[in-house]
Structures are given as structure tokens and as C-alpha cells.
C-alpha atoms as a PDB file:
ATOM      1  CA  UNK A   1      30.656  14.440   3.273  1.00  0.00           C
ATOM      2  CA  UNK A   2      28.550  16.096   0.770  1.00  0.00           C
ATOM      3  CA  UNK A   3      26.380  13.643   0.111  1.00  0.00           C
ATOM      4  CA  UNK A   4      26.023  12.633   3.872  1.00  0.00           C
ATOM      5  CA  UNK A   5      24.786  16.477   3.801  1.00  0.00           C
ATOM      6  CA  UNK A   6      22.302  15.922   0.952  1.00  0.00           C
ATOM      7  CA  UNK A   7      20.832  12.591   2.445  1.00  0.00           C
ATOM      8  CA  UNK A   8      19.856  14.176   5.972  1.00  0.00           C
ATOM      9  CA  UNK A   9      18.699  17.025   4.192  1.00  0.00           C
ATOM     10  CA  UNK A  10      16.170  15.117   2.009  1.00  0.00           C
ATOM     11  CA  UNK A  11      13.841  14.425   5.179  1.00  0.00           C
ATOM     12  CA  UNK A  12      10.678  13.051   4.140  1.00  0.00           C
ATOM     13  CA  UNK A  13       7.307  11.816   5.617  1.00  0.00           C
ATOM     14  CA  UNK A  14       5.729   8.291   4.437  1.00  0.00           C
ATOM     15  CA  UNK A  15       2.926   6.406   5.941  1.00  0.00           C
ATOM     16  CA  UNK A  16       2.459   3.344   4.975  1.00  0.00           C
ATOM     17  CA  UNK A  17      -0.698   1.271   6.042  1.00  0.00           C
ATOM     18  CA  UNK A  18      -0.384  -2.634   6.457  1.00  0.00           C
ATOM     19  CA  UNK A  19       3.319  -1.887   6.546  1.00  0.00           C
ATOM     20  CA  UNK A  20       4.407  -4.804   8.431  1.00  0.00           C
ATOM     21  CA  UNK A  21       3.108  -7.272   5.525  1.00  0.00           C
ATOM     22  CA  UNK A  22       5.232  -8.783   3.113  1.00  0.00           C
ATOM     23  CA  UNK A  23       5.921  -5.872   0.880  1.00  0.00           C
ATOM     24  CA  UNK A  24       6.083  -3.636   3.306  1.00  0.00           C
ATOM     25  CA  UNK A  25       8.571  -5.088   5.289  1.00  0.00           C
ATOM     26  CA  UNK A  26      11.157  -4.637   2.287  1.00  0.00           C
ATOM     27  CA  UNK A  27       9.639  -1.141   1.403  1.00  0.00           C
ATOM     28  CA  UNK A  28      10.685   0.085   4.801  1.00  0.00           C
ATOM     29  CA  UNK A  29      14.074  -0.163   5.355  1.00  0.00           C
ATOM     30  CA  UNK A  30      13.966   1.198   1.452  1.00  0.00           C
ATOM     31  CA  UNK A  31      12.288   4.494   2.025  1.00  0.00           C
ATOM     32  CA  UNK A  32      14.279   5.193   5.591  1.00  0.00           C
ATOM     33  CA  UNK A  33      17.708   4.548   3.742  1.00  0.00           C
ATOM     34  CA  UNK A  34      16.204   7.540   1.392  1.00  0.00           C
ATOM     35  CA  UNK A  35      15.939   9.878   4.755  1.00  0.00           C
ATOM     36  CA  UNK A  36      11.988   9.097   5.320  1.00  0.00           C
ATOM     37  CA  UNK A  37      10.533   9.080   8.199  1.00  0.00           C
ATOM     38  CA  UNK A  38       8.060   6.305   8.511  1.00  0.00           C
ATOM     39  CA  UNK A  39       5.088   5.553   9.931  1.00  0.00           C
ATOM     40  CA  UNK A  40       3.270   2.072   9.839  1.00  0.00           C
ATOM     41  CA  UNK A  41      -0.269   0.265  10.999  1.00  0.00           C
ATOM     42  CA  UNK A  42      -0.221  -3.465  11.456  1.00  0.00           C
ATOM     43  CA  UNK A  43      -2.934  -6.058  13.051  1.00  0.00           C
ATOM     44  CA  UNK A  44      -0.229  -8.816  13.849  1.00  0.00           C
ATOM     45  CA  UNK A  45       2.275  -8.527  16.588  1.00  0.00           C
ATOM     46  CA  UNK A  46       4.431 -10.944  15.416  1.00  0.00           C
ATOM     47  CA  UNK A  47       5.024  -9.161  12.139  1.00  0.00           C
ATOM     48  CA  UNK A  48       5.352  -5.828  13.875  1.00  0.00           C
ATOM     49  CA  UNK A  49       7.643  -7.443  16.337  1.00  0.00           C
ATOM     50  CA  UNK A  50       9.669  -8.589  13.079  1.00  0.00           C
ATOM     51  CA  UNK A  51       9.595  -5.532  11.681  1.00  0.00           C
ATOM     52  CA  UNK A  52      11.052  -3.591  14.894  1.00  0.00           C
ATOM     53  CA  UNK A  53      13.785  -5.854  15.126  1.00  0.00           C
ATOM     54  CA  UNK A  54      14.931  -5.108  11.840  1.00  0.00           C
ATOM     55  CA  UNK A  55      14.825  -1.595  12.101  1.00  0.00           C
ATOM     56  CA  UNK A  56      15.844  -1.101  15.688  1.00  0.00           C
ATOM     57  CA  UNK A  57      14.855   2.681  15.465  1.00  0.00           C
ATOM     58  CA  UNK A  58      13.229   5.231  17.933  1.00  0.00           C
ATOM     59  CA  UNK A  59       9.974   7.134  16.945  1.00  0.00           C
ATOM     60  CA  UNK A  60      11.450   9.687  15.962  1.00  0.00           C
ATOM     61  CA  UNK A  61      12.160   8.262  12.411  1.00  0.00           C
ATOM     62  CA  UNK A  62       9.779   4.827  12.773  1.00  0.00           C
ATOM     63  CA  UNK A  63       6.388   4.941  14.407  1.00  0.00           C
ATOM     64  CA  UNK A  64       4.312   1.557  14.081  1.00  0.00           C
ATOM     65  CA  UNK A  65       0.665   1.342  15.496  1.00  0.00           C
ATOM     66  CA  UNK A  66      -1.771  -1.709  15.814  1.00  0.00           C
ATOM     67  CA  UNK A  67      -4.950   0.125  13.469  1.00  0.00           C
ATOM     68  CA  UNK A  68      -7.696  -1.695  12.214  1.00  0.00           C
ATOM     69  CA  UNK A  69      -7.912   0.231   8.869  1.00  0.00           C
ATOM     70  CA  UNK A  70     -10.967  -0.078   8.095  1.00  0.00           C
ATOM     71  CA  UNK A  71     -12.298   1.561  10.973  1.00  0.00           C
ATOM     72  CA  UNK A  72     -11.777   5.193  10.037  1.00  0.00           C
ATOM     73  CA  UNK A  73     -12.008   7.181  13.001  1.00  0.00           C
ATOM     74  CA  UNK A  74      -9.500   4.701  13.438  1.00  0.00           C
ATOM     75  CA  UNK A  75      -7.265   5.603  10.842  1.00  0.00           C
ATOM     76  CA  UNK A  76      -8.020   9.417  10.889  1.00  0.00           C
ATOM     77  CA  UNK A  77      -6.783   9.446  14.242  1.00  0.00           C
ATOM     78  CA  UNK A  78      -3.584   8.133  13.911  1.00  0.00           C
ATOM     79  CA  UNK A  79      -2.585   9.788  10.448  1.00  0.00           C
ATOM     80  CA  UNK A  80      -3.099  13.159  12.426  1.00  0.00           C
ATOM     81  CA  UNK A  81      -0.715  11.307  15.002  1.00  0.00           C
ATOM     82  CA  UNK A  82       2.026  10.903  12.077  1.00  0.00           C
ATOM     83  CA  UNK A  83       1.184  14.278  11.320  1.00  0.00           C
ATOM     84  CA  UNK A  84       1.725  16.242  14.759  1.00  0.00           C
ATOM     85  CA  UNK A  85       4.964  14.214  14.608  1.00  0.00           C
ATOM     86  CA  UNK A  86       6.444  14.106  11.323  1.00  0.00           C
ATOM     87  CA  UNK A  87       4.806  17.272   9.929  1.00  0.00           C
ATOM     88  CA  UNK A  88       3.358  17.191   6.276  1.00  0.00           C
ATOM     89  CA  UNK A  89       2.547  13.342   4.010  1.00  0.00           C
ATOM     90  CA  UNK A  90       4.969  12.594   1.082  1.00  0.00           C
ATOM     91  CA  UNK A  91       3.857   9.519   0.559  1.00  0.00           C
ATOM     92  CA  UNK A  92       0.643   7.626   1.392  1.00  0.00           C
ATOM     93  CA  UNK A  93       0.821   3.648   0.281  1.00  0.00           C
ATOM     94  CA  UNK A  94      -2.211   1.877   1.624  1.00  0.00           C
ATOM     95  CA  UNK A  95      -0.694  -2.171   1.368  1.00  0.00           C
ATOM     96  CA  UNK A  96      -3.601  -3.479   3.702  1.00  0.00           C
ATOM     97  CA  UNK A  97      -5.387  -6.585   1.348  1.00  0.00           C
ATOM     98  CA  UNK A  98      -6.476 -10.337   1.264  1.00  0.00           C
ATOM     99  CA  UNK A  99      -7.792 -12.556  -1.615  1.00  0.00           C
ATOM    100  CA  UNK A 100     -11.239 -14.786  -1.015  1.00  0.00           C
ATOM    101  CA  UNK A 101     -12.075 -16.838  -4.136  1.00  0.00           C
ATOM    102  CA  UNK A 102     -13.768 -20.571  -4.928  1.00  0.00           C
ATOM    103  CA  UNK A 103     -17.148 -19.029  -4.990  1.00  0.00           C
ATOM    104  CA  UNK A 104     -19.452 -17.811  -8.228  1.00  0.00           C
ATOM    105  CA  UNK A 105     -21.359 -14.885  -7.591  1.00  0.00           C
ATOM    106  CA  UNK A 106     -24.157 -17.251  -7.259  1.00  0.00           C
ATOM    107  CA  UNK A 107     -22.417 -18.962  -4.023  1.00  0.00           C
ATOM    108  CA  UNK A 108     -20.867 -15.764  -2.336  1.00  0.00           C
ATOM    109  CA  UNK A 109     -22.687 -14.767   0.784  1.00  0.00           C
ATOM    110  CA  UNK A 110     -23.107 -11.276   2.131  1.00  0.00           C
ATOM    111  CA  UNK A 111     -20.412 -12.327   4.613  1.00  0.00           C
ATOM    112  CA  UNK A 112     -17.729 -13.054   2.084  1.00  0.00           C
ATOM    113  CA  UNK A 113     -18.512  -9.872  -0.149  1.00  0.00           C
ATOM    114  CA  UNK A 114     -18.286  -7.428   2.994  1.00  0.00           C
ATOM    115  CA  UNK A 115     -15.127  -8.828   3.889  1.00  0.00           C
ATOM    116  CA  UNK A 116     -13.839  -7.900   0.435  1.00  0.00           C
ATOM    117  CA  UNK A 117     -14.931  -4.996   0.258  1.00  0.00           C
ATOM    118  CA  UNK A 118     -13.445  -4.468   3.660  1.00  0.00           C
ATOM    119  CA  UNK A 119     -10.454  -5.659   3.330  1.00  0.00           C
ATOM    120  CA  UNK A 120      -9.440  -3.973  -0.104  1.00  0.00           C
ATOM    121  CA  UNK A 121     -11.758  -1.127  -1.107  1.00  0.00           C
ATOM    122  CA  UNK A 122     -12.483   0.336   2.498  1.00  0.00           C
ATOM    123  CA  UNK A 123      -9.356   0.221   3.691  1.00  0.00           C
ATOM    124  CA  UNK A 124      -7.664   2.009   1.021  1.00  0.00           C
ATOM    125  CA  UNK A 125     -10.693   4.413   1.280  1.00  0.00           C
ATOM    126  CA  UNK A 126     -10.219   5.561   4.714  1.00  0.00           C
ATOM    127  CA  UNK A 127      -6.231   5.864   4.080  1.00  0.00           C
ATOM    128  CA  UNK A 128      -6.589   8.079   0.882  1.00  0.00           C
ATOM    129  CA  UNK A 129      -9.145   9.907   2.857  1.00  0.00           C
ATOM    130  CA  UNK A 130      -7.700  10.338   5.753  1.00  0.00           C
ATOM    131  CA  UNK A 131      -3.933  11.325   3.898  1.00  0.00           C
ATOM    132  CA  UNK A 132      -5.366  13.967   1.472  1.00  0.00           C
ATOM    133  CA  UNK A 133      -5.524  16.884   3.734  1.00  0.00           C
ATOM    134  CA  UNK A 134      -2.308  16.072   5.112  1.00  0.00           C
ATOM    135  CA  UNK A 135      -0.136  15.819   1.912  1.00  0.00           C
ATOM    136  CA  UNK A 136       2.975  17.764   1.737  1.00  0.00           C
ATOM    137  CA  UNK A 137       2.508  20.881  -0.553  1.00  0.00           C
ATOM    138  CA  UNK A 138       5.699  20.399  -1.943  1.00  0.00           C
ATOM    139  CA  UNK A 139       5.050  17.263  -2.988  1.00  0.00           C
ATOM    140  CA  UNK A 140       2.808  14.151  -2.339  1.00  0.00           C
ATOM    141  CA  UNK A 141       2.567  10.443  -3.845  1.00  0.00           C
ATOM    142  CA  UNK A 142      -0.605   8.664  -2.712  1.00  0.00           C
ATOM    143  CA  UNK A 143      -0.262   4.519  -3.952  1.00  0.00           C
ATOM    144  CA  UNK A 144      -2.429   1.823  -3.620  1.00  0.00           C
ATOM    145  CA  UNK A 145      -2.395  -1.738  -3.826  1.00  0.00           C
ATOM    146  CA  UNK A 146      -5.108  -2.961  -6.323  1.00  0.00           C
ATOM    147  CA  UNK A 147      -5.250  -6.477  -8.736  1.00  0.00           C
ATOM    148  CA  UNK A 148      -4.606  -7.477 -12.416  1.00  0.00           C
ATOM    149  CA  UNK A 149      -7.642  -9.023 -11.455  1.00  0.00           C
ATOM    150  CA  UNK A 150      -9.525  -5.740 -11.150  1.00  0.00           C
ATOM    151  CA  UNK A 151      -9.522  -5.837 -15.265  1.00  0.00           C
ATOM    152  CA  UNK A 152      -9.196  -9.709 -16.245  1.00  0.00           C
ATOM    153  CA  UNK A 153     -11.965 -10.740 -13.859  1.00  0.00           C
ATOM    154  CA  UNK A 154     -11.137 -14.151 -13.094  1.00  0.00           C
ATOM    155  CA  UNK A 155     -14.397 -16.536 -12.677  1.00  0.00           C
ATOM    156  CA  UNK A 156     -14.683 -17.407  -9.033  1.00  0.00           C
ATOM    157  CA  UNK A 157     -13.816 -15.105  -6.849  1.00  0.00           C
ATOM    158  CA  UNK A 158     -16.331 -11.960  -8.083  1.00  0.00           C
ATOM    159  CA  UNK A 159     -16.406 -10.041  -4.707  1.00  0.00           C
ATOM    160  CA  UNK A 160     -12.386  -9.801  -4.746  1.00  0.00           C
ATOM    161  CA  UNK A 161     -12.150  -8.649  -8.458  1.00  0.00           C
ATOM    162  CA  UNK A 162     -14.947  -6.226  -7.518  1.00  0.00           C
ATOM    163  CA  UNK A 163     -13.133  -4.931  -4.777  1.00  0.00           C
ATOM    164  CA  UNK A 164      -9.939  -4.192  -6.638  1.00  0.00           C
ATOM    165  CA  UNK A 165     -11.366  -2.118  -9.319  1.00  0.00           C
ATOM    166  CA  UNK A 166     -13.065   0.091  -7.353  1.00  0.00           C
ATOM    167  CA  UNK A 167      -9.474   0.869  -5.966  1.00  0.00           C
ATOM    168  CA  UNK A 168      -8.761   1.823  -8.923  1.00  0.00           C
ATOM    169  CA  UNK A 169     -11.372   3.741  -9.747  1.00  0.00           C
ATOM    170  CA  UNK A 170     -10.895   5.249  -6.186  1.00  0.00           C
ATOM    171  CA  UNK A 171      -7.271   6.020  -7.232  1.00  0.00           C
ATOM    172  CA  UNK A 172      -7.985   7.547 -10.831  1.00  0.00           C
ATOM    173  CA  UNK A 173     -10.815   9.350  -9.276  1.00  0.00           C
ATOM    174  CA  UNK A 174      -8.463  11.000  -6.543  1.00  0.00           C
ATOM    175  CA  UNK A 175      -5.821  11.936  -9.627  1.00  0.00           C
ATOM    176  CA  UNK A 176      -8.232  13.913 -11.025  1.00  0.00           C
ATOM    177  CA  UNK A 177      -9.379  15.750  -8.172  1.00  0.00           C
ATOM    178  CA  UNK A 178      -5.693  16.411  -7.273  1.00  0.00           C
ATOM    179  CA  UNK A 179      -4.807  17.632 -10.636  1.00  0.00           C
ATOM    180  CA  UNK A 180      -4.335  21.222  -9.099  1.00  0.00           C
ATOM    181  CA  UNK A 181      -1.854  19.564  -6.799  1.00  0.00           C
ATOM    182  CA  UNK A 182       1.698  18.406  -6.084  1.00  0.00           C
ATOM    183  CA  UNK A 183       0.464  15.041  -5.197  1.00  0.00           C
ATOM    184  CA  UNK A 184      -0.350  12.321  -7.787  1.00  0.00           C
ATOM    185  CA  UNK A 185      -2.210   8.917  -6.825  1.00  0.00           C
ATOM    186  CA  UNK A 186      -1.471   5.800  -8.817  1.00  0.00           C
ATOM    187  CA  UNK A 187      -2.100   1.621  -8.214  1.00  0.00           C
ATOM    188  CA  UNK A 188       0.000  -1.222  -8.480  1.00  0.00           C
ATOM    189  CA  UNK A 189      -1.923  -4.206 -10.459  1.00  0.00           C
ATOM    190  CA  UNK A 190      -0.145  -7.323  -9.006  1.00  0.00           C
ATOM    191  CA  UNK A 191      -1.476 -10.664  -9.690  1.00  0.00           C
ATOM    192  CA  UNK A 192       0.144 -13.010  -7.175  1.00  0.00           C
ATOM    193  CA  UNK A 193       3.484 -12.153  -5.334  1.00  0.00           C
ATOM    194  CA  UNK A 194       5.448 -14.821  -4.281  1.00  0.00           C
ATOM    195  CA  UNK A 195       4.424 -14.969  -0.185  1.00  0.00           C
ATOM    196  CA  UNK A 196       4.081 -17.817   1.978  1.00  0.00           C
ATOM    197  CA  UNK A 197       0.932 -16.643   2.784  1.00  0.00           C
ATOM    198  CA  UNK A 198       0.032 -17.093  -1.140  1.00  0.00           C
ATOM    199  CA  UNK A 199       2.142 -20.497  -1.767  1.00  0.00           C
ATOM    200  CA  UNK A 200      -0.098 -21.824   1.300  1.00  0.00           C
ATOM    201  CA  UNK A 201      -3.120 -20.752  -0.725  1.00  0.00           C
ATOM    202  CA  UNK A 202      -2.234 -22.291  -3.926  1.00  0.00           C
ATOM    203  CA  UNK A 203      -0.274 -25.018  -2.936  1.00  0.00           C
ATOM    204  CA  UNK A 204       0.398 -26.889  -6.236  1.00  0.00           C
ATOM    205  CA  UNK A 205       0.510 -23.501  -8.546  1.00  0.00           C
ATOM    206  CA  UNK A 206       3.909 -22.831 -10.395  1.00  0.00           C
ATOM    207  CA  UNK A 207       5.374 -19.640  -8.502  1.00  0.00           C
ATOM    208  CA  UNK A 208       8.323 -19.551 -10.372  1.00  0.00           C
ATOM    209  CA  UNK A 209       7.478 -16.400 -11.837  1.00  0.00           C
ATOM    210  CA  UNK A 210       5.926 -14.784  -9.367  1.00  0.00           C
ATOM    211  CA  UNK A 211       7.553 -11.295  -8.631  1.00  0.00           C
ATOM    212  CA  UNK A 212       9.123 -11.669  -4.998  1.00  0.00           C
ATOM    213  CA  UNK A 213       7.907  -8.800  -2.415  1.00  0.00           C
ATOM    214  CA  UNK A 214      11.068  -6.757  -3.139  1.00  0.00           C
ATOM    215  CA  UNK A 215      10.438  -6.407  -6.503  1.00  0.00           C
ATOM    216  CA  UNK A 216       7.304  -4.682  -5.719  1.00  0.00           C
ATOM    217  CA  UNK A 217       8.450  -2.320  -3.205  1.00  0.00           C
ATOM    218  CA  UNK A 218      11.185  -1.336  -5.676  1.00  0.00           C
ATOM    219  CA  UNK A 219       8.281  -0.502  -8.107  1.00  0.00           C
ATOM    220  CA  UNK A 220       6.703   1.594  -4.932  1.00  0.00           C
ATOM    221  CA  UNK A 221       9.805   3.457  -4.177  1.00  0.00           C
ATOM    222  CA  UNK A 222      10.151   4.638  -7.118  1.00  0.00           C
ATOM    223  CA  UNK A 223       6.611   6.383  -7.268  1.00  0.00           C
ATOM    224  CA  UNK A 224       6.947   7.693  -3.774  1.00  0.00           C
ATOM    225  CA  UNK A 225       9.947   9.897  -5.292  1.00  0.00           C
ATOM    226  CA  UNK A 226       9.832  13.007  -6.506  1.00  0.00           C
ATOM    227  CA  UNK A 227      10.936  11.936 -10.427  1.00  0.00           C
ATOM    228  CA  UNK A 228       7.651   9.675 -10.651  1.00  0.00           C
ATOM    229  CA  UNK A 229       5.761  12.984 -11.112  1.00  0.00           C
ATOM    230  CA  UNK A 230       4.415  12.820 -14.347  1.00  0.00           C
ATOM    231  CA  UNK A 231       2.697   8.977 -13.844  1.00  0.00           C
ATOM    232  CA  UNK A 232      -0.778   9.706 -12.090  1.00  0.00           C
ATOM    233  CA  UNK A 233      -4.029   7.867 -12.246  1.00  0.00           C
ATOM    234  CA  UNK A 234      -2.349   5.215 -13.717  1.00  0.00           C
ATOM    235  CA  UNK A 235      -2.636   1.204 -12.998  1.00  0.00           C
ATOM    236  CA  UNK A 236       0.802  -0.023 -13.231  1.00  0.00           C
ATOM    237  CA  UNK A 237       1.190  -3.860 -14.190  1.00  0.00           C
ATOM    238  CA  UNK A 238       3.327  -5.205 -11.717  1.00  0.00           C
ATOM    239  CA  UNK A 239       2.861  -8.890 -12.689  1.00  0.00           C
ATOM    240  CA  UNK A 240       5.807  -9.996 -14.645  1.00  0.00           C
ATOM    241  CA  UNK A 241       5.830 -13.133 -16.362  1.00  0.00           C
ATOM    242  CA  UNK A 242       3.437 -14.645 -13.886  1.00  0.00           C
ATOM    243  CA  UNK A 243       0.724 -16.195 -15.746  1.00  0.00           C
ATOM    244  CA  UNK A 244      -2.417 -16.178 -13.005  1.00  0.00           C
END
């Protein structure tokens, strides 16, 4: 009975953006078996669909919204929806991302780099943005999805390794502005999680050792928690023994 007493008392707030995706759809049910409540942007129904089903919870402890996230009136709007509802952010994790490669830098047209750029860097822009003035004061985790790839800079695919370092100079940037704060800011470095979506992509790679989706929303969970308080502005490898 206690510690039925402790678990509804330990109410929290989490948004997580792209939520519906892969990772997400593990780090959900995590974070709302901790007490969070959770709110989530997707673009595809089905997945959102999916993701309902699973849950099977009212909005008062799930909230899920089609948001493009890189528009950011967009995304201011309906983080100041999560707030009016919830109250104050715990934790912000922006999962919204895509890989483009097969070009040089050479080959890549305008249209390929802005949808990189896009896709990765502005959307975890207008999320950290958007998320800062609404942190908790108590405390706040802000976590973002960026790439190995960001530092080894694989030949081929320029505009998506470009992309993912600026997220983390976005997040390392944002941990030092924050330093004054409860709220830390940190990014994952995958290199390839084990996905349909990326076994469709590379269809005759060896995914043995790619980490599986869960393993990376463990990794999240435990920085959106309270005890991951002294790890900020960090890249955390998240790659395993995967070798690409």
C-alpha cells in the first residue's frame, strides 16, 4: 500500500515529440508505469492508432496530437496545450528523425539538404525551444535524438551527418545556458537501431547487433529521472556492438 502511495504521488509531465515511432512506442508505456503523464506528436495515423491501442488511456494521463514539428508555431502551440493540461515539463525528448544518404556533397541537392536539416536539426530546435520556458522548476530533463554519425562522418550522406551534430551542438549549447537550472539537456548518439524501417533500408547489412528500440528507451528513461542529474551536455553512445 505504501508504495501504491509513493507511485501516484510521483506525478510527472513528459512530452515526447515523434512519440509514436519506434522508440517511442516502448518509451511510453515506460515513463506512464513511472506515474508520467504523457504527451505525444505523430504524422502517421496508423502508428498513433497503434500506439492508442496499447495504452487504452484517457487524456488525462496520454494526450497524442498529429504536429508537423518542424513547423513551430506548430509545436509552440501544442506544448502550451500539454502545459494548460499537465502543468509544468519534466521531460522533453524530441525522437522526430530520418536518414538520407548515397549522395557526396558534390551530388546532394538543395532539396535533400533542407530535408535534413528539417527533419533532424529543426525539429529538435523548435521542441527544445518551445519546452524551455515550460520546464518544471523542480526538475527538468530535455533529450534529443542525434547520430554516432554526427562525429565519425560517414562519406555519403554529408547533409545527415551535418544535421546530427548541430543537435548536438544545439543540446550542449542549451546545457550551458541552463546551468543555473534544474533541467539538464543531453543526446543519445545511436548509429542504427534495429527497425523495419532501417532493415528495409539496408537490406543485406548484418543487424545482429543492432540495439533493438527498447534498449534505447531504457537508456532515455533513465535520463528523464531525477538520479540522471549530474550527466548534462553530454553525447551518450548508444550504439553497442553495432559496427555501422
Amino acid at each position: 500500500m505504501v508504495a501504491s502511495l509513493v507511485h501516484m504521488n510521483e506525478s510527472r509531465v513528459a512530452v515526447i515529440t515523434g512519440g509514436t515511432g519506434s522508440v517511442g512506442f516502448c518509451l511510453v508505456p515506460m515513463l506512464i508505469d513511472r506515474g508520467f503523464s504523457v504527451a505525444v506528436t505523430y504524422l502517421l495515423p496508423d502508428e498513433a492508432t497503434r500506439l492508442e491501442e496499447r495504452m487504452e488511456l484517457g487524456e488525462d494521463k496520454l494526450i497524442i496530437r498529429r504536429v508537423d514539428v518542424s513547423n513551430a508555431e506548430a509545436v509552440s502551440a501544442f506544448f502550451d496545450e500539454v502545459a494548460a493540461s499537465f502543468g509544468p515539463i519534466n521531460v522533453m525528448a524530441s525522437l522526430v528523425g530520418g536518414w538520407s544518404g548515397g549522395r557526396d556533397v558534390a551530388e546532394t541537392s538543395d532539396v535533400r539538404l533542407d530535408r535534413m536539416l528539417d527533419l533532424n536539426l529543426k525539429t529538435a530546435w523548435n521542441a527544445t525551444r518551445a519546452a524551455i520556458p515550460l520546464m518544471s522548476e523542480e526538475w527538468g530533463r530535455i533529450i534529443l535524438m542525434g547520430s554516432k554519425h554526427s562525429q565519425e562522418a560517414p562519406a555519403g550522406q554529408a547533409a545527415y551527418n551535418m544535421a546530427k551534430a548541430g543537435v548536438l551542438a544545439l543540446s550542449r549549447s542549451v546545457a550551458t545556458e541552463l546551468l543555473d537550472t534544474n533541467t539538464t539537456c543531453n543526446t543519445l548518439l545511436p548509429s542504427v537501431i534495429n527497425t523495419e524501417a532501417t532493415r528495409s533500408a539496408l537490406p543485406y547489412a548484418d543487424y545482429v547487433n543492432w540495439p533493438q528500440p527498447e534498449d534505447i528507451a531504457e537508456v532515455i528513461s533513465f535520463l528523464a529521472s531525477e538520479k540522471s542529474k549530474v550527466i548534462n551536455g553530454g553525447g551518450v553512445p548508444v550504439w553497442g556492438s553495432a559496427l555501422i
